[in-house]
Protein backbone atom coordinates (compact mmCIF):
# COMPACT_ATOMS: atom_id res chain seq x y z
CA UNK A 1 0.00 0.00 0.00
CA UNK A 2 1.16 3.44 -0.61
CA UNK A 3 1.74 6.17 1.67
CA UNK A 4 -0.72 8.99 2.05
CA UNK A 5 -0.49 12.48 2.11
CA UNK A 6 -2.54 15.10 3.66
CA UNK A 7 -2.86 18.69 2.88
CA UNK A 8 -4.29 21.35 5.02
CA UNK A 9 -5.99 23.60 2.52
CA UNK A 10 -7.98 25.44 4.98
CA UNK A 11 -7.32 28.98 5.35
CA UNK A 12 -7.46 28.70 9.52
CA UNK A 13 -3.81 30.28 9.31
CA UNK A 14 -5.04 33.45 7.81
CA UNK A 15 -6.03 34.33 10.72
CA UNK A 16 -3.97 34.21 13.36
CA UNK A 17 -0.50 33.37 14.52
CA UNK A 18 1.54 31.14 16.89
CA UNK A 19 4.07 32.84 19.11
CA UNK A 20 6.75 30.76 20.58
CA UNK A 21 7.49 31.87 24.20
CA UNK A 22 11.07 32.49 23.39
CA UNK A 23 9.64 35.56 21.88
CA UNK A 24 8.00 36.92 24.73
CA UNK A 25 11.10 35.85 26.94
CA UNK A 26 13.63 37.61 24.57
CA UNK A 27 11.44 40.92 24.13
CA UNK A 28 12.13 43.64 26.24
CA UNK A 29 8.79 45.17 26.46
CA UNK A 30 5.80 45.06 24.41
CA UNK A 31 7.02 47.20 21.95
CA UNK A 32 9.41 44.38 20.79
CA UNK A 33 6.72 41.76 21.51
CA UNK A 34 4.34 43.84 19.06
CA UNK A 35 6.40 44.51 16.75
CA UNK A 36 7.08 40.95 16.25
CA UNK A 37 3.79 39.64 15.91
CA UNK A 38 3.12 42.45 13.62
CA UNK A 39 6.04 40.90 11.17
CA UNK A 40 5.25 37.31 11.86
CA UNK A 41 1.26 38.10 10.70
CA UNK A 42 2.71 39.98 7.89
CA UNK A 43 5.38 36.99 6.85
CA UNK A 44 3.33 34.39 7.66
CA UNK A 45 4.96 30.96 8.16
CA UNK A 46 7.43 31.31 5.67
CA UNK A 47 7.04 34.90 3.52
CA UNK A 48 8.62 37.94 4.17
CA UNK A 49 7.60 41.35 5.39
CA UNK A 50 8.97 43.99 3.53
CA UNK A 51 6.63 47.48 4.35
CA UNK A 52 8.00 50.61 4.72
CA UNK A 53 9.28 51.90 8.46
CA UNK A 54 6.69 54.09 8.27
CA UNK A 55 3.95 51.47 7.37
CA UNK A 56 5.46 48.97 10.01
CA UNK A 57 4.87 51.70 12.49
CA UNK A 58 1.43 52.58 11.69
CA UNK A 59 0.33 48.73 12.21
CA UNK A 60 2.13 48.07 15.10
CA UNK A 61 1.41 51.43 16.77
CA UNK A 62 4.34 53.22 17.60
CA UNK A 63 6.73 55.54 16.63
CA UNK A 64 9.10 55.23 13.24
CA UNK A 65 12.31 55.67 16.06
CA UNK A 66 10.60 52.84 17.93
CA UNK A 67 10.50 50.25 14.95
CA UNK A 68 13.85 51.03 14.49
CA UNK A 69 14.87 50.32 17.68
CA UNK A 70 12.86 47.43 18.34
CA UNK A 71 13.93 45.84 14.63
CA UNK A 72 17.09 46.34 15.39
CA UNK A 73 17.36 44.59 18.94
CA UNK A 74 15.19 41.39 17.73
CA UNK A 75 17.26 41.07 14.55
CA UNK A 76 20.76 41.41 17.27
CA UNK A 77 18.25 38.77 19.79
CA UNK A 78 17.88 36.44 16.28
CA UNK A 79 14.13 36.48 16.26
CA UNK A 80 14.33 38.62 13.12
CA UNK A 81 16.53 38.04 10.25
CA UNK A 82 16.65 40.21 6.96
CA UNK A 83 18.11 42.87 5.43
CA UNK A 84 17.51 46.11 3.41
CA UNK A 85 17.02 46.16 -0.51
CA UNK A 86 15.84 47.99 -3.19
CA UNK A 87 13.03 45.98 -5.51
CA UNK A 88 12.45 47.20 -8.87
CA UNK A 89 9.87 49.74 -9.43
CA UNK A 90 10.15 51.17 -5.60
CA UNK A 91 11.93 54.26 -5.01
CA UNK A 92 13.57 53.59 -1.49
CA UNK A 93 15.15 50.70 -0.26
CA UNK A 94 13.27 48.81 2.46
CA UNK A 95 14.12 46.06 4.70
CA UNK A 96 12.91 42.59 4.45
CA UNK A 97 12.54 41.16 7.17
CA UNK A 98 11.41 37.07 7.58
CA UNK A 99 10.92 35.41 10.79
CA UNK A 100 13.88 31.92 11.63
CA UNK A 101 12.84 29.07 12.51
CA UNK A 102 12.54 29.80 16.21
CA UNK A 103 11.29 26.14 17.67
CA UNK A 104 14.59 24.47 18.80
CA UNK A 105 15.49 27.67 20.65
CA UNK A 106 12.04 27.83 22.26
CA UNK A 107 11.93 24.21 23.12
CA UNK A 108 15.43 24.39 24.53
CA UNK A 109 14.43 27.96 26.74
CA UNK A 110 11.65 26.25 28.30
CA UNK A 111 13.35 23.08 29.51
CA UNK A 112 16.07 25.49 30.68
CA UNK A 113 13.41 27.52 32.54
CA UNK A 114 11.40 24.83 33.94
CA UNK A 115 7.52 24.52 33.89
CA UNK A 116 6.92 26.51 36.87
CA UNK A 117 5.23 29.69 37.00
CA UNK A 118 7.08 31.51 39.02
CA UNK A 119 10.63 30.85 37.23
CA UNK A 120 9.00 33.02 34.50
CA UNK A 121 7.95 35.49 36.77
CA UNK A 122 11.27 35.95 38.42
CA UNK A 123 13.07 35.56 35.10
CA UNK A 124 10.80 39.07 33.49
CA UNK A 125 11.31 40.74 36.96
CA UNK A 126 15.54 40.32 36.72
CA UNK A 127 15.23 41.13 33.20
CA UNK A 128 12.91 44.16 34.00
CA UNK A 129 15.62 45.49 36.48
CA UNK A 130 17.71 46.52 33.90
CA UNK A 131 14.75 48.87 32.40
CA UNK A 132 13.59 52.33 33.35
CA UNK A 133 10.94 52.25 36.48
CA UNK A 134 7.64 53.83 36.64
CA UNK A 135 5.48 54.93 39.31
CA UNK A 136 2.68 53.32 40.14
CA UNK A 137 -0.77 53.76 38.66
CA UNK A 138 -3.46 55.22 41.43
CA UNK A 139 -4.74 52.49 43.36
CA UNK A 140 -1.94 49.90 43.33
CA UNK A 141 -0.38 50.92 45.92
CA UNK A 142 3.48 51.16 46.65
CA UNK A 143 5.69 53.06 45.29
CA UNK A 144 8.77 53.12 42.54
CA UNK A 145 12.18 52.07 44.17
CA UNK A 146 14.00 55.38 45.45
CA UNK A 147 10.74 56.25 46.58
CA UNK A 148 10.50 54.11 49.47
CA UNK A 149 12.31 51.33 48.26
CA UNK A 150 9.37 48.84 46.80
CA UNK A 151 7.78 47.98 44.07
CA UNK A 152 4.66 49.26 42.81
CA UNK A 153 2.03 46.21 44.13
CA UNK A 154 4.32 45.28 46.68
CA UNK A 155 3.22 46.06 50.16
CA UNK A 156 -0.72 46.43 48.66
CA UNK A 157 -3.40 44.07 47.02
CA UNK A 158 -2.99 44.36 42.92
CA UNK A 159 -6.21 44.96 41.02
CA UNK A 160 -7.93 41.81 40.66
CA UNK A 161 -6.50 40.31 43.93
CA UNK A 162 -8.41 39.29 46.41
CA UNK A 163 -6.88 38.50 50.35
CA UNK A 164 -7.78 34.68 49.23
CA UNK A 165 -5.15 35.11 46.48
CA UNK A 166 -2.62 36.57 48.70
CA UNK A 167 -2.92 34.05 51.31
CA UNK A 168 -2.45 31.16 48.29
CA UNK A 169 0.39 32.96 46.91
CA UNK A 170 2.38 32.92 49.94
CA UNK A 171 1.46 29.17 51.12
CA UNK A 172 3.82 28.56 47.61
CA UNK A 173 6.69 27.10 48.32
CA UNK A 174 9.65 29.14 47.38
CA UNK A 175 11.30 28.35 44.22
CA UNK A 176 14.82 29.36 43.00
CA UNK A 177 14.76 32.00 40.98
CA UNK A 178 16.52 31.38 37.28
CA UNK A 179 19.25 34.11 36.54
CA UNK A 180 20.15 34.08 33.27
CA UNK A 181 19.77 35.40 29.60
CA UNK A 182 19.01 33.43 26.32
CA UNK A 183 20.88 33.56 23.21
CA UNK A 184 19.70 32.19 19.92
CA UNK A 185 22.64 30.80 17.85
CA UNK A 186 22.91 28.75 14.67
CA UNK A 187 23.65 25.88 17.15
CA UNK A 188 20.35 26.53 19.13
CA UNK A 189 19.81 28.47 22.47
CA UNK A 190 23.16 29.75 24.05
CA UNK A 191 21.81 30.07 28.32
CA UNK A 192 24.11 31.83 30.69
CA UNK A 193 23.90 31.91 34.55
């Protein structure tokens, strides 16, 4: 008997995307988390994205500076890859830009980060140190370090928590925290501690 072959012809893919987590671990804020998924709808699973700055920006809601910036730090993370050209017919050169094969990497982050919740939480907070602070919105309560040295939340019940949640949170036993930073390389994810 001879083998089969199946073909998804549906257009289910249209219309929407899959994210690896790697993505969301890599990106420093949302800008560079948007600005990805605003590429990878664009590219799809194997195309290119090749819009204007200015275009790029308008879809992914930010500034022309801020694409840059962001485009510049994914492609330097590996979550991008391209370059700039000039096609025929267009008067400026514009980058295209094509989304790598990111699965390896993100298969080899999460075994390196464990399946626990609150190694991703403590791995965003020691990446967040490096990044500017802001004060807290009204109503969450503490205040931005060099203010009275927390938080914001800390010290104060978050929106949407409850003194239940609290209590739950701290019965968890303590986990070590994971201290390190992800590299993609040709060779897969390069971790360091």
């Amino acid at each position: 008997m001879t083998g089969h072959q199946v073909k998804d012809e549906s257009a289910d893919r249209k219309y929407f995307i899959l994210t690896p987590q790697l993505v969301w671990a890599l990106s420093r804020d949302t800008y560079d988390y948007t600005l990805w998924s605003v590429i990878k709808m664009i590219a799809g699973e194997k195309g290119e994205c090749y819009l204007s700055t200015d275009d790029l920006a308008t879809l992914s809601m930010m500034s022309t500076g801020k694409v840059s910036q962001c485009r510049s730090y994914l492609r330097a993370q590996g979550l991008l890859e391209g370059k700039i050209r000039k096609d025929p017919g267009y008067p400026q050169p514009v980058w295209h830009l094509r989304i790598p094969d990111l699965w390896r990497a993100n298969i080899e982050w999460r075994q390196a980060i464990g399946d626990a919740l609150r190694s991703r939480v403590e791995y965003k907070r020691l990446q967040g140190e490096s990044l500017h602070l802001v004060k807290a919105s009204p109503g969450e309560g503490g205040t931005s370090p060099g203010e009275g040295g927390t938080s914001p939340g800390e010290g104060g019940t978050s929106p949407g928590e409850t003194k239940e949640n609290q209590t739950e949170n701290q019965e968890e036993p303590e986990e070590k925290a994971v201290q390190s930073s992800f590299y993609i390389t040709p060779q897969g994810v390069k971790i360091e501690y």
